[in-house]
C-alpha atoms as a PDB file:
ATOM      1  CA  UNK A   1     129.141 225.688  13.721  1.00  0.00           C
ATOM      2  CA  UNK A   2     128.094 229.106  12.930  1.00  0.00           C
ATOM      3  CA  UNK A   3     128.332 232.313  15.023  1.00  0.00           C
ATOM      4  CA  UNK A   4     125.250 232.264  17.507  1.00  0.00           C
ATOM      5  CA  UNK A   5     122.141 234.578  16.896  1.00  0.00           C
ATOM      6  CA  UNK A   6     123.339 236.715  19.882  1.00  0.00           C
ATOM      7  CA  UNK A   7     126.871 237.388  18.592  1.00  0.00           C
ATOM      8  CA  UNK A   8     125.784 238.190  15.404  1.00  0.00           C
ATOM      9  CA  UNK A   9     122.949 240.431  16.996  1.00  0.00           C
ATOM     10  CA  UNK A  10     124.608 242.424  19.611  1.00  0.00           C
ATOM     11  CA  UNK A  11     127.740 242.622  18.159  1.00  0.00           C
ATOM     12  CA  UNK A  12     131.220 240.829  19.284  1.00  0.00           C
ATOM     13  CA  UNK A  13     133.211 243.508  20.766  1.00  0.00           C
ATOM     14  CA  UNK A  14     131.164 246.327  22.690  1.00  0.00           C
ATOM     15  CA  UNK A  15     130.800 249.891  22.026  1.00  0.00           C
ATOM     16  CA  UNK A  16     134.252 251.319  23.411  1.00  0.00           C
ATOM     17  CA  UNK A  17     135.023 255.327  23.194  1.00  0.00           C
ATOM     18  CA  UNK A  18     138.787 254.202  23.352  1.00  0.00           C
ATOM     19  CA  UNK A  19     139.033 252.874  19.536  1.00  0.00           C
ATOM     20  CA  UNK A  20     137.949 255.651  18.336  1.00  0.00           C
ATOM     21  CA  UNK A  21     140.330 257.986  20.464  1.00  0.00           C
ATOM     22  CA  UNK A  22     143.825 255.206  21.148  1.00  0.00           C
ATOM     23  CA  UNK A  23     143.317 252.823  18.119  1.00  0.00           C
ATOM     24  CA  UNK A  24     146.988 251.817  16.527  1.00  0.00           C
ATOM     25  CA  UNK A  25     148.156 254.597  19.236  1.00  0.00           C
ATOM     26  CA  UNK A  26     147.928 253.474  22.889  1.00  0.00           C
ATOM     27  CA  UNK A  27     146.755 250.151  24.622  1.00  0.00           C
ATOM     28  CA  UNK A  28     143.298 249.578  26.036  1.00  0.00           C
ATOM     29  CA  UNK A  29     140.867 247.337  27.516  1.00  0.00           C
ATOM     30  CA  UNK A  30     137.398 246.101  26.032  1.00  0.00           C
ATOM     31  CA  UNK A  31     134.283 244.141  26.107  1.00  0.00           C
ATOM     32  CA  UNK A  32     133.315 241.600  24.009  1.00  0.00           C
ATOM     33  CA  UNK A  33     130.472 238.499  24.065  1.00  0.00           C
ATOM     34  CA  UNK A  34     132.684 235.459  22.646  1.00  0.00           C
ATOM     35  CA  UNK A  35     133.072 233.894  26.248  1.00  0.00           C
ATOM     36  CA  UNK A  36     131.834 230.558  26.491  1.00  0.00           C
ATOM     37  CA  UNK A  37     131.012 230.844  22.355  1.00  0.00           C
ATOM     38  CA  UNK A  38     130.608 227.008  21.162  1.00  0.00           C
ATOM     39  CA  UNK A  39     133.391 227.693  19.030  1.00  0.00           C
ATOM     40  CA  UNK A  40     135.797 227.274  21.314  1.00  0.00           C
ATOM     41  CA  UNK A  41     134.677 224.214  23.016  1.00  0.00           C
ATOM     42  CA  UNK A  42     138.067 222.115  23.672  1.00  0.00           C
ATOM     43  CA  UNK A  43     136.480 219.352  21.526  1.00  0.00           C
ATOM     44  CA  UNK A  44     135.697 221.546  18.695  1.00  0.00           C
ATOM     45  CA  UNK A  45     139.581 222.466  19.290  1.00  0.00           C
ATOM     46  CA  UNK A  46     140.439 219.692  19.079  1.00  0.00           C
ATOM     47  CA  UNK A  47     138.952 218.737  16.029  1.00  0.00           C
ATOM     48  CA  UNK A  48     140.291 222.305  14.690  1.00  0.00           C
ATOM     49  CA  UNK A  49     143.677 221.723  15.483  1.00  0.00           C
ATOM     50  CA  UNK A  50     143.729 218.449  13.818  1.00  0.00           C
ATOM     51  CA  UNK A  51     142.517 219.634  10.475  1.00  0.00           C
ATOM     52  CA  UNK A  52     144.983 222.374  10.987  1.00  0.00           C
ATOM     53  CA  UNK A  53     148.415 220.284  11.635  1.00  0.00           C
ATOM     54  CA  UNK A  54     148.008 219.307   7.837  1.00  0.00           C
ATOM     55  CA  UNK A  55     150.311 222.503   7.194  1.00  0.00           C
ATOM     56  CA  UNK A  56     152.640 223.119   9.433  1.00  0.00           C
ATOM     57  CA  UNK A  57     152.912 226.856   8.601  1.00  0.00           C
ATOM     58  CA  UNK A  58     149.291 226.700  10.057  1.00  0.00           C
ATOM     59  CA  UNK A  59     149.838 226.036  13.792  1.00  0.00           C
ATOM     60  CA  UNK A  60     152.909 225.991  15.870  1.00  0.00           C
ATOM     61  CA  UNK A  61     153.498 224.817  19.860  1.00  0.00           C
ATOM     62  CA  UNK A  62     156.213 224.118  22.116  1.00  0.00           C
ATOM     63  CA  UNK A  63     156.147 223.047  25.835  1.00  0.00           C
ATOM     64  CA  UNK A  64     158.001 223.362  28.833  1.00  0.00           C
ATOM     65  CA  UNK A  65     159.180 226.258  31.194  1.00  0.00           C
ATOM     66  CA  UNK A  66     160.492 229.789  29.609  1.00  0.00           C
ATOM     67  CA  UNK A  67     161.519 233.168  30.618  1.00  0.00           C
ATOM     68  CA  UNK A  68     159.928 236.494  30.346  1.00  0.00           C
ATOM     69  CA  UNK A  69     163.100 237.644  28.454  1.00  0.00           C
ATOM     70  CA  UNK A  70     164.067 234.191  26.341  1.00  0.00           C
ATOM     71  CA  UNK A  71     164.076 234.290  22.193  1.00  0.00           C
ATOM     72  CA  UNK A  72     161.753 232.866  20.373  1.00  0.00           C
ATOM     73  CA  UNK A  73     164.599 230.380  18.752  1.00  0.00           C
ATOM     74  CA  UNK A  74     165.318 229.078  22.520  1.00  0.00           C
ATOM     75  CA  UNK A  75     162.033 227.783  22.941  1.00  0.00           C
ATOM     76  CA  UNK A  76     161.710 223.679  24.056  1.00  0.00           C
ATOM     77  CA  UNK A  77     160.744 221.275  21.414  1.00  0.00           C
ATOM     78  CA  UNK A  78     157.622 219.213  21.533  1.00  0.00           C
ATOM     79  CA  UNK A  79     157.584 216.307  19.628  1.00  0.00           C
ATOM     80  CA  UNK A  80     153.698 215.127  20.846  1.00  0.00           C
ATOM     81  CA  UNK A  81     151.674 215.151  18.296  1.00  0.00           C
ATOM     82  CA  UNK A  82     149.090 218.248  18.641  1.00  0.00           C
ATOM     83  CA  UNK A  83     146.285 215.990  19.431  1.00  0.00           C
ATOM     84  CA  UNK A  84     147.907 214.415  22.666  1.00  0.00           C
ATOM     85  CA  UNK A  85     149.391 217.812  23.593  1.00  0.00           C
ATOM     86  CA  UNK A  86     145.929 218.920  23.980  1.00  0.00           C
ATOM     87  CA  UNK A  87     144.488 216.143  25.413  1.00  0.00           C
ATOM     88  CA  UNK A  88     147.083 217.263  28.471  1.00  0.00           C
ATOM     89  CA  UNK A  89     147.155 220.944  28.489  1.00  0.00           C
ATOM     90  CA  UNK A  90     146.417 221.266  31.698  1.00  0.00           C
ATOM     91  CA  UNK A  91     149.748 220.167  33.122  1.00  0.00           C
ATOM     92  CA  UNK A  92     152.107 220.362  29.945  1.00  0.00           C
ATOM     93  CA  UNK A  93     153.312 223.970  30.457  1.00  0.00           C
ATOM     94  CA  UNK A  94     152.482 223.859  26.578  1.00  0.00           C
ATOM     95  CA  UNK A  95     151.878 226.857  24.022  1.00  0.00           C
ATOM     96  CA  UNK A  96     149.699 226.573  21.045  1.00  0.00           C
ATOM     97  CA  UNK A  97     148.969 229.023  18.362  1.00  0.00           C
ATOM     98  CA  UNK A  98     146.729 227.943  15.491  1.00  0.00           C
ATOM     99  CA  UNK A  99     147.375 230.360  13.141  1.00  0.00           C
ATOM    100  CA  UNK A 100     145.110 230.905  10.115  1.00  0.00           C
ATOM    101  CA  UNK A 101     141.802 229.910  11.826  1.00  0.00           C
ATOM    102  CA  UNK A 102     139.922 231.822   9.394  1.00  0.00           C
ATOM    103  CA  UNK A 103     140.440 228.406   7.172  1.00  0.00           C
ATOM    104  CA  UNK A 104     137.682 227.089   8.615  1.00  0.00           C
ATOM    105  CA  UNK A 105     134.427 228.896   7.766  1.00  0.00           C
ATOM    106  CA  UNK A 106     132.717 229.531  11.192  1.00  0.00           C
ATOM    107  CA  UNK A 107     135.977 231.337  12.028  1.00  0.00           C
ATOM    108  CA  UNK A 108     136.032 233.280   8.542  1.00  0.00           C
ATOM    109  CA  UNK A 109     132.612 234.638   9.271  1.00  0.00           C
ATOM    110  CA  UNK A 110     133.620 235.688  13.358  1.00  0.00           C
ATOM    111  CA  UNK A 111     136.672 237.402  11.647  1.00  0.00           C
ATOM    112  CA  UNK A 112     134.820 239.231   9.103  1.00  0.00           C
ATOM    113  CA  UNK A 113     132.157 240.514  11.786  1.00  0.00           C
ATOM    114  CA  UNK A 114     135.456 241.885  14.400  1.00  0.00           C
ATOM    115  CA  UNK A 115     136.845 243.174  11.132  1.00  0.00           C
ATOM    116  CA  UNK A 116     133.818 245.763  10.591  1.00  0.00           C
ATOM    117  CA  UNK A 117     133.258 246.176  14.160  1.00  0.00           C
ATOM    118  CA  UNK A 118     136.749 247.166  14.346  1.00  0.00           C
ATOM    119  CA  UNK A 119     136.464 249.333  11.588  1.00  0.00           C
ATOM    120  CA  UNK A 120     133.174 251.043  12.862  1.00  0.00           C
ATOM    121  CA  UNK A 121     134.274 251.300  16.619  1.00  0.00           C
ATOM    122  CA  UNK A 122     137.833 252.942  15.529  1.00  0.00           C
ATOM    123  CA  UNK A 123     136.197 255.303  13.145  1.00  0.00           C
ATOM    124  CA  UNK A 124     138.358 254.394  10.287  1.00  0.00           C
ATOM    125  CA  UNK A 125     138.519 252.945   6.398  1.00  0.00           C
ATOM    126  CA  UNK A 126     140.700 250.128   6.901  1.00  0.00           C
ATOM    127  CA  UNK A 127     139.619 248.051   3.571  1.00  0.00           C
ATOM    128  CA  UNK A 128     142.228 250.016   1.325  1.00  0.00           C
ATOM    129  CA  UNK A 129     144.845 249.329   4.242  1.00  0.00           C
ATOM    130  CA  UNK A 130     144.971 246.029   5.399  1.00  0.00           C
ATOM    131  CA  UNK A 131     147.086 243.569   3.283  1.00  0.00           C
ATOM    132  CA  UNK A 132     146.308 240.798   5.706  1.00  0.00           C
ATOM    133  CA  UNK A 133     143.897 239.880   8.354  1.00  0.00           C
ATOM    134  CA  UNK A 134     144.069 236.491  10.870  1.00  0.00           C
ATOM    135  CA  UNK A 135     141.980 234.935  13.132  1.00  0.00           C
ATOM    136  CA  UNK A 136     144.917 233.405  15.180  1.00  0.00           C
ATOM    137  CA  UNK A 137     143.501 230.988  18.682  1.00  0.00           C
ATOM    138  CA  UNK A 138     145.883 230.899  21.309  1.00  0.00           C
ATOM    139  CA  UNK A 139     145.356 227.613  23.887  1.00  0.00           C
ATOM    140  CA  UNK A 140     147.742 228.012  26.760  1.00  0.00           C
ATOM    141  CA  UNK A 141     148.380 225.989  29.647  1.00  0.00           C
ATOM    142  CA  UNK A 142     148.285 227.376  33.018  1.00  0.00           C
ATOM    143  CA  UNK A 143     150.736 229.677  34.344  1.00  0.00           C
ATOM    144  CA  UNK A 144     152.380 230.062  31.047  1.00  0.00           C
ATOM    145  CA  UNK A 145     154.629 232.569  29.735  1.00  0.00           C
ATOM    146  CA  UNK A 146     154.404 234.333  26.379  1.00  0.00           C
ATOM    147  CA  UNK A 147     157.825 235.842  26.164  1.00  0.00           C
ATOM    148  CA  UNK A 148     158.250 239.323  25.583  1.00  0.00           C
ATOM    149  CA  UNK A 149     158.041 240.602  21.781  1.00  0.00           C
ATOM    150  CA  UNK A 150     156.986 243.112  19.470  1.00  0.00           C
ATOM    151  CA  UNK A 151     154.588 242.345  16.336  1.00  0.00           C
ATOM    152  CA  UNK A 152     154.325 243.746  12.740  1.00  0.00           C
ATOM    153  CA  UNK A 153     150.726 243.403  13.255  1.00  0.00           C
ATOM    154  CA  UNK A 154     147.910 245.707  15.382  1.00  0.00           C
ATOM    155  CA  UNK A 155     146.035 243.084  17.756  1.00  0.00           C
ATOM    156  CA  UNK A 156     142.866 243.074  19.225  1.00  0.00           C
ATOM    157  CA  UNK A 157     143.632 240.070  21.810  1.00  0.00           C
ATOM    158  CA  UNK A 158     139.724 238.850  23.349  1.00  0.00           C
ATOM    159  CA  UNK A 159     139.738 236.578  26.043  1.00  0.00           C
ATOM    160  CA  UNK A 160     137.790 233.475  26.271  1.00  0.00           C
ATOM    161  CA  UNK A 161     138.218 230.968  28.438  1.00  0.00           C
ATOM    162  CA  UNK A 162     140.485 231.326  31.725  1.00  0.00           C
ATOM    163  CA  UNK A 163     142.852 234.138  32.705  1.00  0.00           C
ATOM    164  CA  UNK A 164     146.132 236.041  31.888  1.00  0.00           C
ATOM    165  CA  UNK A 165     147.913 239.442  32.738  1.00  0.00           C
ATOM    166  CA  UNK A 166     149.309 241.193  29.523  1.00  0.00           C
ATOM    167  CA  UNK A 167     151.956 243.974  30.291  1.00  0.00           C
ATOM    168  CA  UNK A 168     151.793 246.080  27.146  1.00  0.00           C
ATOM    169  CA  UNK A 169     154.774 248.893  26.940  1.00  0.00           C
ATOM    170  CA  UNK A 170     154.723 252.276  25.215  1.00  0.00           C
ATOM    171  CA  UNK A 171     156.496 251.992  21.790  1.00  0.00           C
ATOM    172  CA  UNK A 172     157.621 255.205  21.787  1.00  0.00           C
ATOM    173  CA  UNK A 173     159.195 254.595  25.126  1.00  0.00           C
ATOM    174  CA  UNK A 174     163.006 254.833  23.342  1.00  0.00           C
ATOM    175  CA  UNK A 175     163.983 253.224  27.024  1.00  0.00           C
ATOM    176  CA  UNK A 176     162.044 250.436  26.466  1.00  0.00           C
ATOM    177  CA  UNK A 177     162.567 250.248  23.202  1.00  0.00           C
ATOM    178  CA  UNK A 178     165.514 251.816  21.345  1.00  0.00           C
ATOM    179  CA  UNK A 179     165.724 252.616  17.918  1.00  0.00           C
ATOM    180  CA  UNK A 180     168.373 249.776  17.084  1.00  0.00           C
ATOM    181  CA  UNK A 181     166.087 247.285  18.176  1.00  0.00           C
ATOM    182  CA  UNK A 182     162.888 248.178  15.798  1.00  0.00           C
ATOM    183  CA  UNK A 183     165.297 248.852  13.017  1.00  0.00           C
ATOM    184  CA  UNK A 184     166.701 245.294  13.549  1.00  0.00           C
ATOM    185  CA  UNK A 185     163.007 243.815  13.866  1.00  0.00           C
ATOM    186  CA  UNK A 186     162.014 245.424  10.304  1.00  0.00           C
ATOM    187  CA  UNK A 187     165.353 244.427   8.623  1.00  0.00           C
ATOM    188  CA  UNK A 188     166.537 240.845   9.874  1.00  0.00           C
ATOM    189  CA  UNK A 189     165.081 239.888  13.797  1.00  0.00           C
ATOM    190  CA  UNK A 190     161.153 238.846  14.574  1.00  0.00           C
ATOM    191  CA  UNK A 191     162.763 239.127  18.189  1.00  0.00           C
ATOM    192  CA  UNK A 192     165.081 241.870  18.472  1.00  0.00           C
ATOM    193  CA  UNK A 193     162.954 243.460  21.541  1.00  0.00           C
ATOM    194  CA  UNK A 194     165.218 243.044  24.660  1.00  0.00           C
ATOM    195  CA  UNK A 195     163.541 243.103  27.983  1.00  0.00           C
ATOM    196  CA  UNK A 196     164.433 244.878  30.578  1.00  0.00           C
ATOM    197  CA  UNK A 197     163.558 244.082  33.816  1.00  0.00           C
ATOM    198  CA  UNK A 198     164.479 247.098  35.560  1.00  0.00           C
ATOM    199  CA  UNK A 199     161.674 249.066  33.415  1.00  0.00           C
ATOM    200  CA  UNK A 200     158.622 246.809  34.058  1.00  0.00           C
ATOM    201  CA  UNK A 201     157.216 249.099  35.732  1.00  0.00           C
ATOM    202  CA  UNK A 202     156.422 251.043  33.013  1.00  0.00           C
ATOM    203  CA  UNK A 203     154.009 248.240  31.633  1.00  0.00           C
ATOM    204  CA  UNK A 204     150.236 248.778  31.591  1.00  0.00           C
ATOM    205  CA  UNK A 205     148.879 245.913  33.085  1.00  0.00           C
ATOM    206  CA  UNK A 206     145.659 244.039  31.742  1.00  0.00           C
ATOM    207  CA  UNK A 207     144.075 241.524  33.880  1.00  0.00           C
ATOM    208  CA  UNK A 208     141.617 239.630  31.426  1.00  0.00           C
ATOM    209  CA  UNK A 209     139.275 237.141  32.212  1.00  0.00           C
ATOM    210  CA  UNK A 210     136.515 235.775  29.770  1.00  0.00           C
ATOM    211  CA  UNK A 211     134.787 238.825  27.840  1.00  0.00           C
ATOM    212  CA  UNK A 212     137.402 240.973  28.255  1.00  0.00           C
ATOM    213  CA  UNK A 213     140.459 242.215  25.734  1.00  0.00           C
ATOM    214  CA  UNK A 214     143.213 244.209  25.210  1.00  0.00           C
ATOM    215  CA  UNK A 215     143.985 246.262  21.771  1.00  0.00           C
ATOM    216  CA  UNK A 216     148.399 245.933  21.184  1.00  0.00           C
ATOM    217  CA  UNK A 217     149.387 248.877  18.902  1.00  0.00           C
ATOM    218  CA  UNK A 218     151.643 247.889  15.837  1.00  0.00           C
ATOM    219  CA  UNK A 219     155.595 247.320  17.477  1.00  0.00           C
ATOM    220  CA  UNK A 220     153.949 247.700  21.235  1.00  0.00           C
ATOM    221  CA  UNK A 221     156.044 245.539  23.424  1.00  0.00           C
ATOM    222  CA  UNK A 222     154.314 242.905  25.430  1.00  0.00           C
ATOM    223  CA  UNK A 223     154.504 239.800  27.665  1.00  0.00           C
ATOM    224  CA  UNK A 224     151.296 237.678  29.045  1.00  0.00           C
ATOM    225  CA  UNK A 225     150.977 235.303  32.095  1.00  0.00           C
ATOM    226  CA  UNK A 226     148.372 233.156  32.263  1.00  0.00           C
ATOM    227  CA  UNK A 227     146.624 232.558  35.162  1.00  0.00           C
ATOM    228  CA  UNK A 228     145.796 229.186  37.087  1.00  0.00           C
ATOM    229  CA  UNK A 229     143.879 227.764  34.460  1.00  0.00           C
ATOM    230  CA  UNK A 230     143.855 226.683  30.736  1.00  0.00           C
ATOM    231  CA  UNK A 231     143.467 229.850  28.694  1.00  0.00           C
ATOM    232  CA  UNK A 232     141.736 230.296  25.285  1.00  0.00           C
ATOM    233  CA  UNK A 233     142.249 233.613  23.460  1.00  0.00           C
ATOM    234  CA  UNK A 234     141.407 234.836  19.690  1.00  0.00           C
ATOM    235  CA  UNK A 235     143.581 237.320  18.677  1.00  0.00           C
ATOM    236  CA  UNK A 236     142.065 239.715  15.318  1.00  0.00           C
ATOM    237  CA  UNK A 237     145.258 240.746  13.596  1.00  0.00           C
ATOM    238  CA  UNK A 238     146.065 242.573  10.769  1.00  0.00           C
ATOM    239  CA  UNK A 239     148.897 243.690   8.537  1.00  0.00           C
ATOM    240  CA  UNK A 240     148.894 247.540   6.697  1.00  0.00           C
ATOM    241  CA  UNK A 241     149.778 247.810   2.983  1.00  0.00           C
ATOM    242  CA  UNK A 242     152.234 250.703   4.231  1.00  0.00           C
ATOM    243  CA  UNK A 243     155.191 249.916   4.240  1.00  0.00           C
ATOM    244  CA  UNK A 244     156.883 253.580   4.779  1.00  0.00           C
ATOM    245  CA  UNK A 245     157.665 253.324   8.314  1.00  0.00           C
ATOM    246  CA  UNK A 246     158.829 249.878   8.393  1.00  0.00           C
ATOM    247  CA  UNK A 247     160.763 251.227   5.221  1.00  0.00           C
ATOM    248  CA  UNK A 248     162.915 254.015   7.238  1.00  0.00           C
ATOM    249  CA  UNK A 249     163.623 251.539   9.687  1.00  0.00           C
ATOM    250  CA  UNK A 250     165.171 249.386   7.744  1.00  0.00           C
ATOM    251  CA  UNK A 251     167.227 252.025   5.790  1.00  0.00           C
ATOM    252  CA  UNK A 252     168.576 253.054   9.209  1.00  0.00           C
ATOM    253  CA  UNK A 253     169.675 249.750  10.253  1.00  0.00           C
ATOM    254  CA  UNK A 254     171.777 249.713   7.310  1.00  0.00           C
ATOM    255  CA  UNK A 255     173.038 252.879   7.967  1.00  0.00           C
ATOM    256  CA  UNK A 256     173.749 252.136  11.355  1.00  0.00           C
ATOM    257  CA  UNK A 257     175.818 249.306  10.309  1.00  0.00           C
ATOM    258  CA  UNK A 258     177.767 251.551   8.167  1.00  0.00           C
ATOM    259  CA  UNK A 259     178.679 253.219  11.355  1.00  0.00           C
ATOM    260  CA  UNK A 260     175.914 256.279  10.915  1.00  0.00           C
ATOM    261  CA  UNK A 261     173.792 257.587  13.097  1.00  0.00           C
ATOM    262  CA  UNK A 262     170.218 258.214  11.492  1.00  0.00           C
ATOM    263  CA  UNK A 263     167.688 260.093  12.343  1.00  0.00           C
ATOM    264  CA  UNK A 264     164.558 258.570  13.717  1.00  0.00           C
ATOM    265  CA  UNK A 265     161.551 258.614  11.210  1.00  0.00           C
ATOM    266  CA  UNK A 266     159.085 260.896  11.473  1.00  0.00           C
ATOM    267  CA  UNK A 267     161.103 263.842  12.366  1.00  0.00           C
ATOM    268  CA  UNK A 268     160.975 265.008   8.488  1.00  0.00           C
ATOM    269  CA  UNK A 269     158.294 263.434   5.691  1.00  0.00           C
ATOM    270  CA  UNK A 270     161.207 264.404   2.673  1.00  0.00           C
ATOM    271  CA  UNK A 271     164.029 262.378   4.344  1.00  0.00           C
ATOM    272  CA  UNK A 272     161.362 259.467   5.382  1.00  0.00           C
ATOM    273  CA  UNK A 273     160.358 259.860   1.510  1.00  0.00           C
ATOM    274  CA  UNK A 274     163.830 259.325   0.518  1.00  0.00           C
ATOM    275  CA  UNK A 275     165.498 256.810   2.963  1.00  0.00           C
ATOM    276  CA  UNK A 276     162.561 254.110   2.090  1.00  0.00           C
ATOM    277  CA  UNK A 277     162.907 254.849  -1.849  1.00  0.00           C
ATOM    278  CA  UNK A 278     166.470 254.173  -1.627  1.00  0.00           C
ATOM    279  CA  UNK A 279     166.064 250.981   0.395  1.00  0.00           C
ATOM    280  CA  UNK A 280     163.001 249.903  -2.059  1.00  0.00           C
ATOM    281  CA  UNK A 281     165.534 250.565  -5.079  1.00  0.00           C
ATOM    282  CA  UNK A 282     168.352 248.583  -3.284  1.00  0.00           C
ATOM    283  CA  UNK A 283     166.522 245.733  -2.533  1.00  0.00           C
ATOM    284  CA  UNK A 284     165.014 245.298  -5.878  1.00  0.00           C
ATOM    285  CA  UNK A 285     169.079 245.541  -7.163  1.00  0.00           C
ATOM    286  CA  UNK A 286     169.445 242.897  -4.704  1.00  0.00           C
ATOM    287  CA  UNK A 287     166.973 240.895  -5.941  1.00  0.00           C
ATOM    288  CA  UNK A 288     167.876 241.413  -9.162  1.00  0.00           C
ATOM    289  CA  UNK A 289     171.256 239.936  -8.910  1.00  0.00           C
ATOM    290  CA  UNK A 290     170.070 236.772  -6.693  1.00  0.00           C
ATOM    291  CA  UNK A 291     167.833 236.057  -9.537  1.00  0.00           C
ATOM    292  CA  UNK A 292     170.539 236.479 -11.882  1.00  0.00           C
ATOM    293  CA  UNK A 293     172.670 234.650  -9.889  1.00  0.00           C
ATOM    294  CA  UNK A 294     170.257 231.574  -8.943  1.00  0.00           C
ATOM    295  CA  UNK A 295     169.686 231.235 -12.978  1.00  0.00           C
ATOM    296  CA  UNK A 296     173.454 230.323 -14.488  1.00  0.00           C
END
């Protein structure tokens, strides 16, 4: 089903000054024109996430209740087959992410035209930059929690069918979010972030309904609520090819193992500069020896 003539024509997301000025630095809201898009008919979901449960790495989903602050690795198992979940989303408390929607080629084509929208509304060059892109669809079940997190990725979350509240945190808030915790994210934790309750009320809050979306910065904390109905969301995320911050970070959770206390990056370029060489040059020794290791 390919993108309709109006998409394509007016554009997907709508001119916004705040790319240009907040992109990869501060949350914001936007317009876009994907709301009631055929592509996101629950049939052709349906359909979608069949294809998709081929791979496993290609869709995930759990169901049941959760808390704002619970890990990812506490999550309830659901053993329904992704088919039947759907089929009774509305009352299953479920969460479904299909990953890597950009396998199928209507959804290639709608990520390639955010992509350059993206890229023309923020002002920037990202082709050099980006290592990886995604077209990831989130179908949610009312009232259901995404538990708070961080991401290695910068998000541009649009909202398609239903509603949701995303609270989106400052990540250079070091309340919020200390220093140990992104170090341990970039070295060994997907979900270090620890909320804390007593801080919410530093959250930006983003009520989205259908043609409406929210940019998350790179390492931004957030949560999301949805609202009394079943929610459809396409997130456009994207990985950078530099690694230099996540780099530092990782250095200094090694050194704060060792019982150091390191300096936060980007407080000097030379030490940044050195701390990620050193931890590139000790993980390739590291490698090394598996390798050597793994082959006797």
């Amino acid at each position: 089903m390919p993108i309709s003539p109006a998409a394509s024509a007016n554009g997907v997301i709508l001119e916004n000054e705040f790319f240009s000025r907040n992109f990869d630095r501060e949350p914001f809201a936007f317009e876009h024109n994907l709301a009631g898009h055929p592509l996101f008919d629950p049939e052709h979901l349906l359909r979608l996430a069949r294809q998709m449960s081929a791979d496993p790495r290609d869709i995930y989903y759990d169901a049941g209740d959760v808390r704002i602050d619970q890990r990812w690795d506490q999550t309830p198992v659901c053993d329904l087959p992704i088919d039947e979940l759907l089929q009774r989303i509305e009352t299953a408390g479920a969460w479904v992410v299909l990953r890597r929607a950009e396998k199928h080629p209507d959804f290639a084509a709608l990520l390639d035209a955010c992509m350059d929208e993206i890229q023309a509304l923020s002002g920037r060059d990202m082709r050099a930059s980006i290592k990886l892109r995604n077209a990831i669809v989130f179908i949610n079940s009312p009232n259901r929690i995404s538990t708070y997190h961080i991401d290695r990725e910068c998000n541009c979350l649009l909202q398609i069918r239903g509603t949701k509240k995303v609270s989106v945190f400052d990540r250079d808030d070091r309340d919020v979010l200390p220093d140990a915790e992104v170090e341990r994210f970039w070295a060994v934790d997907n979900n270090s972030a620890v909320y804390k309750p007593h801080l919410e009320n530093r959250a930006r809050v983003f009520e989205l309904t259908p043609g409406r979306g929210v940019h998350v910065p790179v390492n931004a904390p957030h949560w999301v609520q949805n609202g009394p109905e079943v929610s459809v969301s396409l997130s456009i995320n994207f990985h950078y090819h530099d690694a230099l911050l996540a780099d530092v970070y990782r250095a200094n959770y090694w050194l704060r193992r060792l019982g150091l206390r390191p300096a936060p990056p980007r407080r000097s370029p030379l030490r940044d500069a050195v701390k990620s060489a050193l931890y590139r040059s000790a993980r390739a020794v590291h490698t090394t020896a598996r390798r050597l290791v793994a082959s006797r």
